[in-house]
PDB file of N, CA and C in Angstrom:
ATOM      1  N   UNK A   1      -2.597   3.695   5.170  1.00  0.00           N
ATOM      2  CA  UNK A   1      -1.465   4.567   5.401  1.00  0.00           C
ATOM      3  C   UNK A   1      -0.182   3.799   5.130  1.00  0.00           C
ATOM      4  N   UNK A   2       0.835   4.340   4.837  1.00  0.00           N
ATOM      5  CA  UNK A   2       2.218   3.976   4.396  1.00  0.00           C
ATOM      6  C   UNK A   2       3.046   5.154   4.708  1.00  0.00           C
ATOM      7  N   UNK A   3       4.018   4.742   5.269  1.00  0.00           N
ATOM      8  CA  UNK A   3       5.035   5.456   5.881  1.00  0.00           C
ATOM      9  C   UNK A   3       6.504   4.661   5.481  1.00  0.00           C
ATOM     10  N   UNK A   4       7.327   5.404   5.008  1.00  0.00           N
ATOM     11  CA  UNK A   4       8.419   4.726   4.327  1.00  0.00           C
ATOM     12  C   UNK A   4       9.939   5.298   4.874  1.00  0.00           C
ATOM     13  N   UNK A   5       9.634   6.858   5.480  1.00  0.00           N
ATOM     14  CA  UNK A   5      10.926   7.134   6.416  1.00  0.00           C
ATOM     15  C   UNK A   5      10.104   8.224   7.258  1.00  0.00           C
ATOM     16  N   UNK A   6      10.672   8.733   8.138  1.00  0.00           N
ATOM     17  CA  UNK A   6      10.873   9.871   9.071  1.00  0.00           C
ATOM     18  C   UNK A   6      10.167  11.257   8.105  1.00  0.00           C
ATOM     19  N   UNK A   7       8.841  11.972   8.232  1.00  0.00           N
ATOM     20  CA  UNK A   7       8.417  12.662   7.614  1.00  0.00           C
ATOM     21  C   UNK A   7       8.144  12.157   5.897  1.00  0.00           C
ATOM     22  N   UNK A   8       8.031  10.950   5.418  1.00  0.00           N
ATOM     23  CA  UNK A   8       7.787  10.806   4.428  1.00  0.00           C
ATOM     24  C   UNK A   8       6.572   9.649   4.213  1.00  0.00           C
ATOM     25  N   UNK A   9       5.126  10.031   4.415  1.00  0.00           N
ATOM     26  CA  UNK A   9       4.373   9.317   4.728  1.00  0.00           C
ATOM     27  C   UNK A   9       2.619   9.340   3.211  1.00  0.00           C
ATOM     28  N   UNK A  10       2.033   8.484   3.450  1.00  0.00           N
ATOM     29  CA  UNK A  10       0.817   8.718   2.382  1.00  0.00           C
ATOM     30  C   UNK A  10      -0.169   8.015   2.599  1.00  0.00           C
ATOM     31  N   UNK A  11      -1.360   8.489   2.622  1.00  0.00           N
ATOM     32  CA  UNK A  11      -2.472   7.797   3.139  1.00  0.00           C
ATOM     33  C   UNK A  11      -3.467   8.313   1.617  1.00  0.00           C
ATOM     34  N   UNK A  12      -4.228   7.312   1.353  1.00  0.00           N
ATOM     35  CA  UNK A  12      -5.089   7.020   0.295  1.00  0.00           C
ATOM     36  C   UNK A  12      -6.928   6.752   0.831  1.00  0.00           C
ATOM     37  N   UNK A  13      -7.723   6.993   0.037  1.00  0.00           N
ATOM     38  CA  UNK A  13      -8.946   6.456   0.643  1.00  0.00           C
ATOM     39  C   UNK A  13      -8.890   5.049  -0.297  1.00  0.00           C
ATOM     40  N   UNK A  14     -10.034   4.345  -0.056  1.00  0.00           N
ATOM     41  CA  UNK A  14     -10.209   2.698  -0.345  1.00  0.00           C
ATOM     42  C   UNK A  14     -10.381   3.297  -1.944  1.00  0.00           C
ATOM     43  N   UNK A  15     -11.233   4.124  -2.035  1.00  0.00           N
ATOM     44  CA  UNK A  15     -11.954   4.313  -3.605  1.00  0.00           C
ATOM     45  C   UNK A  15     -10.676   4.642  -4.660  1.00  0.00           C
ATOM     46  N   UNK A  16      -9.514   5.406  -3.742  1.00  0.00           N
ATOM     47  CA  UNK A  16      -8.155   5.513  -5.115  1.00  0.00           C
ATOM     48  C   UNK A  16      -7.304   4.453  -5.317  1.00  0.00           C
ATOM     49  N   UNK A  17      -7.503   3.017  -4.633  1.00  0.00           N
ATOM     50  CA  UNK A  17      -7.195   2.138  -5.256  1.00  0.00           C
ATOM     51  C   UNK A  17      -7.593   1.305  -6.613  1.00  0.00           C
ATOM     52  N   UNK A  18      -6.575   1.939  -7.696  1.00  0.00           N
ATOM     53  CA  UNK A  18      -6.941   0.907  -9.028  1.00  0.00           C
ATOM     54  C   UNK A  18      -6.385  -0.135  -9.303  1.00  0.00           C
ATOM     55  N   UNK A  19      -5.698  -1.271  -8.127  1.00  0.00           N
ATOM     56  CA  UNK A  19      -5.192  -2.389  -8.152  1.00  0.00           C
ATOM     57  C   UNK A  19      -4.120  -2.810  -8.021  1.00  0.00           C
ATOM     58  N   UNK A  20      -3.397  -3.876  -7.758  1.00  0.00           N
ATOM     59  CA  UNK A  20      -2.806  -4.636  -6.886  1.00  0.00           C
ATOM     60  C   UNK A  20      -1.820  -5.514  -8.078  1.00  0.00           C
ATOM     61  N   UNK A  21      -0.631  -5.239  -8.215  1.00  0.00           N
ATOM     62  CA  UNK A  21      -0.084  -6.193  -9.026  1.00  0.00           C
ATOM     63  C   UNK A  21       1.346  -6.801  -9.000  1.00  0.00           C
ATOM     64  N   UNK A  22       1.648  -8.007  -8.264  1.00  0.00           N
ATOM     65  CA  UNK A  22       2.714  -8.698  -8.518  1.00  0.00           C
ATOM     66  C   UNK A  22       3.928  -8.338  -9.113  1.00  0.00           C
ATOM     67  N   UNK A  23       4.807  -7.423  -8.813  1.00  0.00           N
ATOM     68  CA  UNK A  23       5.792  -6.615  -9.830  1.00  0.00           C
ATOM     69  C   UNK A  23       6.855  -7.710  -9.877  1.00  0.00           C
ATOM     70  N   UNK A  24       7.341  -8.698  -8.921  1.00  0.00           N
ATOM     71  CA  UNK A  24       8.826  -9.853  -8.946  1.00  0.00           C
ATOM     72  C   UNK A  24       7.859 -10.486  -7.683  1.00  0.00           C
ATOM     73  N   UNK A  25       8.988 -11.755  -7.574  1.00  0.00           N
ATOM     74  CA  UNK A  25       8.736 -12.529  -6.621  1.00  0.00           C
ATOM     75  C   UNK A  25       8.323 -12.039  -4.863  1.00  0.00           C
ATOM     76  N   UNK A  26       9.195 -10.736  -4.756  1.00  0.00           N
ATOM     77  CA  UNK A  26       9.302  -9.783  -3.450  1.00  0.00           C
ATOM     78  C   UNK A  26       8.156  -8.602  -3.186  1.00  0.00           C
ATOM     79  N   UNK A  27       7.787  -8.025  -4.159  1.00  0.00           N
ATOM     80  CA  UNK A  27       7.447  -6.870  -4.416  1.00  0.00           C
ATOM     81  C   UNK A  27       5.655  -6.762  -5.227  1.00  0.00           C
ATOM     82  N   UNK A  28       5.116  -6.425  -4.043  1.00  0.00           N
ATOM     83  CA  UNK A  28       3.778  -6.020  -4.491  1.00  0.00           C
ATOM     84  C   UNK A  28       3.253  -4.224  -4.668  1.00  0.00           C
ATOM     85  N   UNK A  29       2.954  -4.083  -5.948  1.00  0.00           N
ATOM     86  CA  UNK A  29       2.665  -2.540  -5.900  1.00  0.00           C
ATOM     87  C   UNK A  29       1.389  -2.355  -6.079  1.00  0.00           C
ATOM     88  N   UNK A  30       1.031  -1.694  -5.354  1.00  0.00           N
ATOM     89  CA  UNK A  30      -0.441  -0.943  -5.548  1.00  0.00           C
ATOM     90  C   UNK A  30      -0.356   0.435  -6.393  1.00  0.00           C
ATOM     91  N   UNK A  31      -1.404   0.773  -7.107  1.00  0.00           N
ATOM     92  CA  UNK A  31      -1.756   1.842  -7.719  1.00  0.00           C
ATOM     93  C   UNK A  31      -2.880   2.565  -7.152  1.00  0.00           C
ATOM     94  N   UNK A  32      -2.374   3.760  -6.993  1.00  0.00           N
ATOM     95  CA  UNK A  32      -3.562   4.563  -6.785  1.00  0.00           C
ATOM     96  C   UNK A  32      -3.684   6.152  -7.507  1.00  0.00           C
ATOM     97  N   UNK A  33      -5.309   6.715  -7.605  1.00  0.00           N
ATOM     98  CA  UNK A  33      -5.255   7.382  -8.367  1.00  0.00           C
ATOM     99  C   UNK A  33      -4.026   8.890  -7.611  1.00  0.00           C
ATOM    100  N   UNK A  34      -4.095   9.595  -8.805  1.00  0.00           N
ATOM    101  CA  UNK A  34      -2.967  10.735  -8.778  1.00  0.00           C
ATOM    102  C   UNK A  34      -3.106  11.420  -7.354  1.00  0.00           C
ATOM    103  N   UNK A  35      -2.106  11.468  -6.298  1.00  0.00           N
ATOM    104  CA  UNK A  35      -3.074  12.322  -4.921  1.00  0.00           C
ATOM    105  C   UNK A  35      -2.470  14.029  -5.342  1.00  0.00           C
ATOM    106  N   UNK A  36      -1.967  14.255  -6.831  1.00  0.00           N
ATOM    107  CA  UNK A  36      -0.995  15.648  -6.632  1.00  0.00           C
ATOM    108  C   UNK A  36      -2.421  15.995  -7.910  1.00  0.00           C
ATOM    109  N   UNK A  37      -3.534  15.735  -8.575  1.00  0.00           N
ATOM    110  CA  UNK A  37      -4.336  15.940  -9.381  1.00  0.00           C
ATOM    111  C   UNK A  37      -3.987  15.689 -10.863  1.00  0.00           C
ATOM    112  N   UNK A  38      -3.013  14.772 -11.214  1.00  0.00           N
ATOM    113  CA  UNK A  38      -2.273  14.098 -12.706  1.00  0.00           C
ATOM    114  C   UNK A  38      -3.816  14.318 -13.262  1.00  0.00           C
ATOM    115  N   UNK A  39      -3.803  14.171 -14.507  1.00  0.00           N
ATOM    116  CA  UNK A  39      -5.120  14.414 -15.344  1.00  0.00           C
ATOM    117  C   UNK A  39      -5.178  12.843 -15.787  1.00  0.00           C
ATOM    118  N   UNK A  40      -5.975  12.514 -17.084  1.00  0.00           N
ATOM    119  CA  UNK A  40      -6.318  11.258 -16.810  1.00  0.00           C
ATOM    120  C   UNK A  40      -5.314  10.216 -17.962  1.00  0.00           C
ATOM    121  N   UNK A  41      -5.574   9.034 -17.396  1.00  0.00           N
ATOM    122  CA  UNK A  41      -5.068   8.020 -18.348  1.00  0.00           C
ATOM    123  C   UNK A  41      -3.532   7.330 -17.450  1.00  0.00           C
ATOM    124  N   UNK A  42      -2.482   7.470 -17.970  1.00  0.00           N
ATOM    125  CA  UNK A  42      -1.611   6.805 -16.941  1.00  0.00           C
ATOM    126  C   UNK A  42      -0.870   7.210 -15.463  1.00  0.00           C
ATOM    127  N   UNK A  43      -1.142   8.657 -15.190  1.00  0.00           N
ATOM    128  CA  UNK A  43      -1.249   9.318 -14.311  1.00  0.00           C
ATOM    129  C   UNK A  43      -1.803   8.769 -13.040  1.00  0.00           C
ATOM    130  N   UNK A  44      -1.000   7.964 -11.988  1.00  0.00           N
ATOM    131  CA  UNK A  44      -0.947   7.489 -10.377  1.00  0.00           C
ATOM    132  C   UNK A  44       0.210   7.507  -9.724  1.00  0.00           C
ATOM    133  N   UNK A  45      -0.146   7.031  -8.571  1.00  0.00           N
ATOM    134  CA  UNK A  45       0.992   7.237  -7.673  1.00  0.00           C
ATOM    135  C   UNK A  45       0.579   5.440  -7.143  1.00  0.00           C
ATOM    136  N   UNK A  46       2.057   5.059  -6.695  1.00  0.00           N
ATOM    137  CA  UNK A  46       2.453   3.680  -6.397  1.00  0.00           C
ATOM    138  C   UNK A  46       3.237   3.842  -5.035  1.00  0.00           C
ATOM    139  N   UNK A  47       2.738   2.805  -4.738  1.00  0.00           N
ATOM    140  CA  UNK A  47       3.179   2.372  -3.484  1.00  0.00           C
ATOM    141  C   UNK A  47       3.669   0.771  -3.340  1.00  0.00           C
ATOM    142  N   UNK A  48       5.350   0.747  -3.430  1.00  0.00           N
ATOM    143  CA  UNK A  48       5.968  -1.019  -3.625  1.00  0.00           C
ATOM    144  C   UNK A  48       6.353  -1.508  -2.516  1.00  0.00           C
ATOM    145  N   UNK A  49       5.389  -2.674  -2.027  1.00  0.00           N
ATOM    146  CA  UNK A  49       5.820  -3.098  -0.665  1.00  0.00           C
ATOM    147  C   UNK A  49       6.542  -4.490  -1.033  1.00  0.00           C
ATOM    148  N   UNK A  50       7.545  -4.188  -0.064  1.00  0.00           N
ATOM    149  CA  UNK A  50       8.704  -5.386  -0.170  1.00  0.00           C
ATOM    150  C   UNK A  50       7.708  -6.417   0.509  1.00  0.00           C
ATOM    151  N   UNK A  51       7.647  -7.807  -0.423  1.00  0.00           N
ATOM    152  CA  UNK A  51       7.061  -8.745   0.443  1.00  0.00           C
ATOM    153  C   UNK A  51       8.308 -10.097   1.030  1.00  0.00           C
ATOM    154  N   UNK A  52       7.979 -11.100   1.764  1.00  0.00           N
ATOM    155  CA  UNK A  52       8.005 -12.264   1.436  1.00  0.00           C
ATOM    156  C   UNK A  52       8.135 -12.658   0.452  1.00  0.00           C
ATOM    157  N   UNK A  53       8.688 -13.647  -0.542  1.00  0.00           N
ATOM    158  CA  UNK A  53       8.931 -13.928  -1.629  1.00  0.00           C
ATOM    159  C   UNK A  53       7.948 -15.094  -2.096  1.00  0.00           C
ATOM    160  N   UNK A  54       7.055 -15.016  -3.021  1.00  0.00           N
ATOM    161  CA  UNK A  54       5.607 -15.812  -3.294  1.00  0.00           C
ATOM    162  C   UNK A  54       4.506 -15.518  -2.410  1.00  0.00           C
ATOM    163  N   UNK A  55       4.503 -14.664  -1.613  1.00  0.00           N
ATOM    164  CA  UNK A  55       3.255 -14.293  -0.710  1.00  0.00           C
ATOM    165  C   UNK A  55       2.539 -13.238  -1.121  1.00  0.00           C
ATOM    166  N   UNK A  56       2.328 -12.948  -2.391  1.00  0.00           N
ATOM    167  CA  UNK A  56       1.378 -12.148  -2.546  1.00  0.00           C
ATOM    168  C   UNK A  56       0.325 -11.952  -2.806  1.00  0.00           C
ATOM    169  N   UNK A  57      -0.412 -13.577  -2.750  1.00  0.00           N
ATOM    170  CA  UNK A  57      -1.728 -14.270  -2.675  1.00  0.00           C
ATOM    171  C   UNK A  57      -2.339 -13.721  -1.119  1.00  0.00           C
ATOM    172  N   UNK A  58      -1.442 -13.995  -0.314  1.00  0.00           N
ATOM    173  CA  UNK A  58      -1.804 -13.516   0.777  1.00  0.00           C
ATOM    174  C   UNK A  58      -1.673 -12.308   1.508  1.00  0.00           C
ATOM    175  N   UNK A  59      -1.173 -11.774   0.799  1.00  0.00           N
ATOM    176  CA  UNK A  59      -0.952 -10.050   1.439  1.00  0.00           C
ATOM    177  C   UNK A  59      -1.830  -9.665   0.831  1.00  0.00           C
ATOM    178  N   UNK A  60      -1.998  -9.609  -0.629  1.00  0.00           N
ATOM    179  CA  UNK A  60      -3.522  -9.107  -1.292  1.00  0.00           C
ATOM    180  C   UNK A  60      -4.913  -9.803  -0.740  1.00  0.00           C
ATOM    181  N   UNK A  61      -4.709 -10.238  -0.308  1.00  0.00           N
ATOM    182  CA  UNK A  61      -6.088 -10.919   0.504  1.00  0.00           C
ATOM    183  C   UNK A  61      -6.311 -10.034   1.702  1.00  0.00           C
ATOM    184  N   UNK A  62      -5.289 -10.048   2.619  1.00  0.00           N
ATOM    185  CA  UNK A  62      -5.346  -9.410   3.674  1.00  0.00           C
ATOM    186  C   UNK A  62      -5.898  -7.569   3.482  1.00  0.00           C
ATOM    187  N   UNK A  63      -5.067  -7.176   2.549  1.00  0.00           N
ATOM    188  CA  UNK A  63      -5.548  -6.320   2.373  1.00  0.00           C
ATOM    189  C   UNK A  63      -6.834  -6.071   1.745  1.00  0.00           C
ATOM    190  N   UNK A  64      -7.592  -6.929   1.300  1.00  0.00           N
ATOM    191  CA  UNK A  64      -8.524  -6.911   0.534  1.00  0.00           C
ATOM    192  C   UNK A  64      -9.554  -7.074   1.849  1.00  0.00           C
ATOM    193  N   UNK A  65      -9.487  -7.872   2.848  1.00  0.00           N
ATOM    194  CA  UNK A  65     -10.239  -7.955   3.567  1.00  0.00           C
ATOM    195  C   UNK A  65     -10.441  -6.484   4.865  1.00  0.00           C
ATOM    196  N   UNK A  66      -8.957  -6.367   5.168  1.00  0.00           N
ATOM    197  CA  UNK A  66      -9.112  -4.755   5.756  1.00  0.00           C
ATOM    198  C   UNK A  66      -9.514  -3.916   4.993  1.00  0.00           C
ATOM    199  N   UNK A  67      -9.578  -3.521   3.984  1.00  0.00           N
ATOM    200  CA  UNK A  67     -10.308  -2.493   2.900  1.00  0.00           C
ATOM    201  C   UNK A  67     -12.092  -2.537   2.699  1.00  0.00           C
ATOM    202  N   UNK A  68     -12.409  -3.963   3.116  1.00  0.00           N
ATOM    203  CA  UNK A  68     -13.403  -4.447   3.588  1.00  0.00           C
ATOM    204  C   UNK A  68     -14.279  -4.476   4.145  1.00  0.00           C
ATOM    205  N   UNK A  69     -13.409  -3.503   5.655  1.00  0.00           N
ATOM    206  CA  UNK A  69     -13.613  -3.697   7.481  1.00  0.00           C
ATOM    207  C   UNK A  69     -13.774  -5.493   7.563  1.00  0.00           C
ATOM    208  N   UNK A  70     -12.982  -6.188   7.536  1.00  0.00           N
ATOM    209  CA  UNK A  70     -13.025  -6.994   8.021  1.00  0.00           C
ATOM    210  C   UNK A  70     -11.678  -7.670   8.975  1.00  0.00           C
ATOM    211  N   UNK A  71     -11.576  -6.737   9.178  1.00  0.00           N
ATOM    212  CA  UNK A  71     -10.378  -6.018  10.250  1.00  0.00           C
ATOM    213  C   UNK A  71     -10.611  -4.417  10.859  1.00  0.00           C
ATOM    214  N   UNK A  72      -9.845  -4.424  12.295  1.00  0.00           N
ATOM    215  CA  UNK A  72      -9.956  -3.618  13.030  1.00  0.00           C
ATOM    216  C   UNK A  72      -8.971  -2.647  12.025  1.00  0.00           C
ATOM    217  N   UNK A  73      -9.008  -1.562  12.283  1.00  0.00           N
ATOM    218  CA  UNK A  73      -8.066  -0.280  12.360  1.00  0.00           C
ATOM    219  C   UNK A  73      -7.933   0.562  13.262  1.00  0.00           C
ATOM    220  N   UNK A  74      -7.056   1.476  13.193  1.00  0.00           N
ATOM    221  CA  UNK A  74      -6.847   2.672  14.020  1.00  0.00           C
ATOM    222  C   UNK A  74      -7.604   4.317  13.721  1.00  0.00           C
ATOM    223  N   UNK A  75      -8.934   4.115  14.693  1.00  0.00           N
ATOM    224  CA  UNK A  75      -9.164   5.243  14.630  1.00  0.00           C
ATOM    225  C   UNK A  75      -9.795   5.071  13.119  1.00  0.00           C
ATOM    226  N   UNK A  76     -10.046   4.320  12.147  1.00  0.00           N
ATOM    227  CA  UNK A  76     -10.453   4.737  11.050  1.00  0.00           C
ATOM    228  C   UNK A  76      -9.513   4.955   9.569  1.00  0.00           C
ATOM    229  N   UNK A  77      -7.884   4.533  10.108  1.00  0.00           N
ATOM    230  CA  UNK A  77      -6.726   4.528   9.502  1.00  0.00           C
ATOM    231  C   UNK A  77      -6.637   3.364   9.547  1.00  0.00           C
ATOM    232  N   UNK A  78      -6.031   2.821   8.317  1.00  0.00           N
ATOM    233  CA  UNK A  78      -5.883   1.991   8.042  1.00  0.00           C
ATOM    234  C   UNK A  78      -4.152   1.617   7.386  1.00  0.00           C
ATOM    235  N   UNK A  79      -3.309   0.780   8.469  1.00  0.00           N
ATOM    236  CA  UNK A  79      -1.647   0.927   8.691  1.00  0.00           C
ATOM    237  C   UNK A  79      -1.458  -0.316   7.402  1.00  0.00           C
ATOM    238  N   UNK A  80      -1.156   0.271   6.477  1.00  0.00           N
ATOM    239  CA  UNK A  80      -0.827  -1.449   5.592  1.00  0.00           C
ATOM    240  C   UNK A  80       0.818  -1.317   6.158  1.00  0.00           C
ATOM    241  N   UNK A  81       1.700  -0.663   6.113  1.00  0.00           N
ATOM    242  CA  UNK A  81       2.853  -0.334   6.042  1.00  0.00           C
ATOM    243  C   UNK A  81       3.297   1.065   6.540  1.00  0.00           C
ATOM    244  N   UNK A  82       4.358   0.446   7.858  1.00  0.00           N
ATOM    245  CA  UNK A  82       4.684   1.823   8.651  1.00  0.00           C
ATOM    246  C   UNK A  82       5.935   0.946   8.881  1.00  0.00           C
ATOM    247  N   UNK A  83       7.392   1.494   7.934  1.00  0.00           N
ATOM    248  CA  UNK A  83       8.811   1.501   7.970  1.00  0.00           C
ATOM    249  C   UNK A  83       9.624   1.596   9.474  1.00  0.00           C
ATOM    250  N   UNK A  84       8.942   3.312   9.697  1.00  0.00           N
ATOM    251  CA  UNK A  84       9.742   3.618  11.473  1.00  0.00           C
ATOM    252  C   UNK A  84       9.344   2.951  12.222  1.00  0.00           C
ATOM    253  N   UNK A  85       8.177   2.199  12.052  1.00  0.00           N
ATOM    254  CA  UNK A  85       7.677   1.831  13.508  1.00  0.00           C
ATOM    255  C   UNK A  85       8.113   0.350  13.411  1.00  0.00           C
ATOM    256  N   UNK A  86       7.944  -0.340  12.399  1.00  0.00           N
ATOM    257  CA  UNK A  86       7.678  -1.695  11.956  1.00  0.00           C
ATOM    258  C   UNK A  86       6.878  -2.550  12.211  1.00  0.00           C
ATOM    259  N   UNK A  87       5.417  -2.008  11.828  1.00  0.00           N
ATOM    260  CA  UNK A  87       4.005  -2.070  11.809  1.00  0.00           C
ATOM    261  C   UNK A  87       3.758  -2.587  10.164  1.00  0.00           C
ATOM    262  N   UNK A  88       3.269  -3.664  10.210  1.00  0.00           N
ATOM    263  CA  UNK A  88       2.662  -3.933   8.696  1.00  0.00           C
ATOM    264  C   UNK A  88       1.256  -5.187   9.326  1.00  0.00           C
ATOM    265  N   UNK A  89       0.555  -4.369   8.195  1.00  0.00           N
ATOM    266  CA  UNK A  89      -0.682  -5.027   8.056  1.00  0.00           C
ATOM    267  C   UNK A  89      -0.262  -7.118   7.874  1.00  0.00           C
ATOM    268  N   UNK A  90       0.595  -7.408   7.477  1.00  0.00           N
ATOM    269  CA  UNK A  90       0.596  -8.738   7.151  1.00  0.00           C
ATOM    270  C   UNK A  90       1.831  -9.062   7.499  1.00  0.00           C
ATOM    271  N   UNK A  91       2.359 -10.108   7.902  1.00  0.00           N
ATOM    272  CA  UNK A  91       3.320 -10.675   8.593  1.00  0.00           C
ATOM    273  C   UNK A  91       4.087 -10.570   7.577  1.00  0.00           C
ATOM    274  N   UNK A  92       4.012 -11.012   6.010  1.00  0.00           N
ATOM    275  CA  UNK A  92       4.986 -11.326   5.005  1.00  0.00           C
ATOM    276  C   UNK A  92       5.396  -9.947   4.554  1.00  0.00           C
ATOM    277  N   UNK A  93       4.913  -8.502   4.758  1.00  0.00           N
ATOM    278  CA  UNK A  93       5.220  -7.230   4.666  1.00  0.00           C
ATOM    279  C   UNK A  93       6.257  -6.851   5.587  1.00  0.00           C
ATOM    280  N   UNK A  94       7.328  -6.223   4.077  1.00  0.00           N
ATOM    281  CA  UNK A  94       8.409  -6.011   5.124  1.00  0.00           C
ATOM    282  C   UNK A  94       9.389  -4.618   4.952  1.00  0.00           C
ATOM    283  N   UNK A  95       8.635  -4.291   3.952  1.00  0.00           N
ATOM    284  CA  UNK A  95       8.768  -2.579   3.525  1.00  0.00           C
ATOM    285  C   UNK A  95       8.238  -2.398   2.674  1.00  0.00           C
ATOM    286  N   UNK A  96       7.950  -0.887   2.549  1.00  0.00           N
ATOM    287  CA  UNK A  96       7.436  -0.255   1.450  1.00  0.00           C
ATOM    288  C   UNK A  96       8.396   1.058   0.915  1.00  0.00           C
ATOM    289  N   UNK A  97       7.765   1.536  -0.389  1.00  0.00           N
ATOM    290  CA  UNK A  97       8.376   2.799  -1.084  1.00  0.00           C
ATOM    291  C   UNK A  97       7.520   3.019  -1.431  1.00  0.00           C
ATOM    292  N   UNK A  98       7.112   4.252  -1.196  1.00  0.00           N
ATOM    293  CA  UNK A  98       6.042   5.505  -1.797  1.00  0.00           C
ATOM    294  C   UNK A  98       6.818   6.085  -3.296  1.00  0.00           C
ATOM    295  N   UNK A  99       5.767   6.474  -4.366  1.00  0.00           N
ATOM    296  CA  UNK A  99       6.343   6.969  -5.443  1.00  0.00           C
ATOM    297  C   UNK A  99       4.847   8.054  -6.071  1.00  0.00           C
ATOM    298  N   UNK A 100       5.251   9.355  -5.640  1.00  0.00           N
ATOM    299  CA  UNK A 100       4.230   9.995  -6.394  1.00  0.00           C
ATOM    300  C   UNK A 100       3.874  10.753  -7.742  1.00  0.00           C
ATOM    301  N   UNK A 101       3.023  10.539  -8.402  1.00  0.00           N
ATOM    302  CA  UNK A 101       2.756  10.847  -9.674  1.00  0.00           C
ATOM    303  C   UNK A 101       3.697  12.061  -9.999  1.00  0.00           C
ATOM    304  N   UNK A 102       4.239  13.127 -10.816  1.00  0.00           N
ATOM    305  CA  UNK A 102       5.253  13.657 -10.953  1.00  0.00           C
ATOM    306  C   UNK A 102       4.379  14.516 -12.338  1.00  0.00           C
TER     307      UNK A 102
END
């Protein structure tokens, strides 16, 4: 789950993740497949979490291991990034932006 303001929130299953990639020194984005039904080929929705700056060896780990179960969750939810609350899966997470396929 990712939550980025007040009513603006997105939760993914493990299987619509197509990967994890280093966008700058700050900023790790995940891809996942289309959640609005984009047809195929470059069609996803992204999610850019502000990191720590060089920590994205370790935030992708972390997440790799909760995606895993090798971490607890909530209920079966899984919090990488929650803005209002200031809840993040990894210490070096320090916001996110949701961006959906269009």
């Amino acid at each position: 789950m990712f939550i980025d303001a007040a009513d603006d929130a997105a939760t993914y299953p493990a299987s619509s993740l197509l990967g994890m990639t280093c966008a700058s020194d700050s900023v790790l984005e995940l891809q996942f497949k289309s959640s609005i039904g984009g047809g195929v080929g470059a069609e996803h929705d992204s999610v850019h979490l502000a990191i720590t700056a060089d920590t994205e060896k370790a935030v992708m780990s972390e997440i790799a291991r909760a995606i895993n179960g090798q971490r607890n969750t909530d209920d079966g939810l899984l919090v990488i990034a929650d803005d209002v609350n200031s809840i993040y899966l990894h210490a070096n997470i320090t916001g996110c932006d949701i961006n959906l396929d269009t």
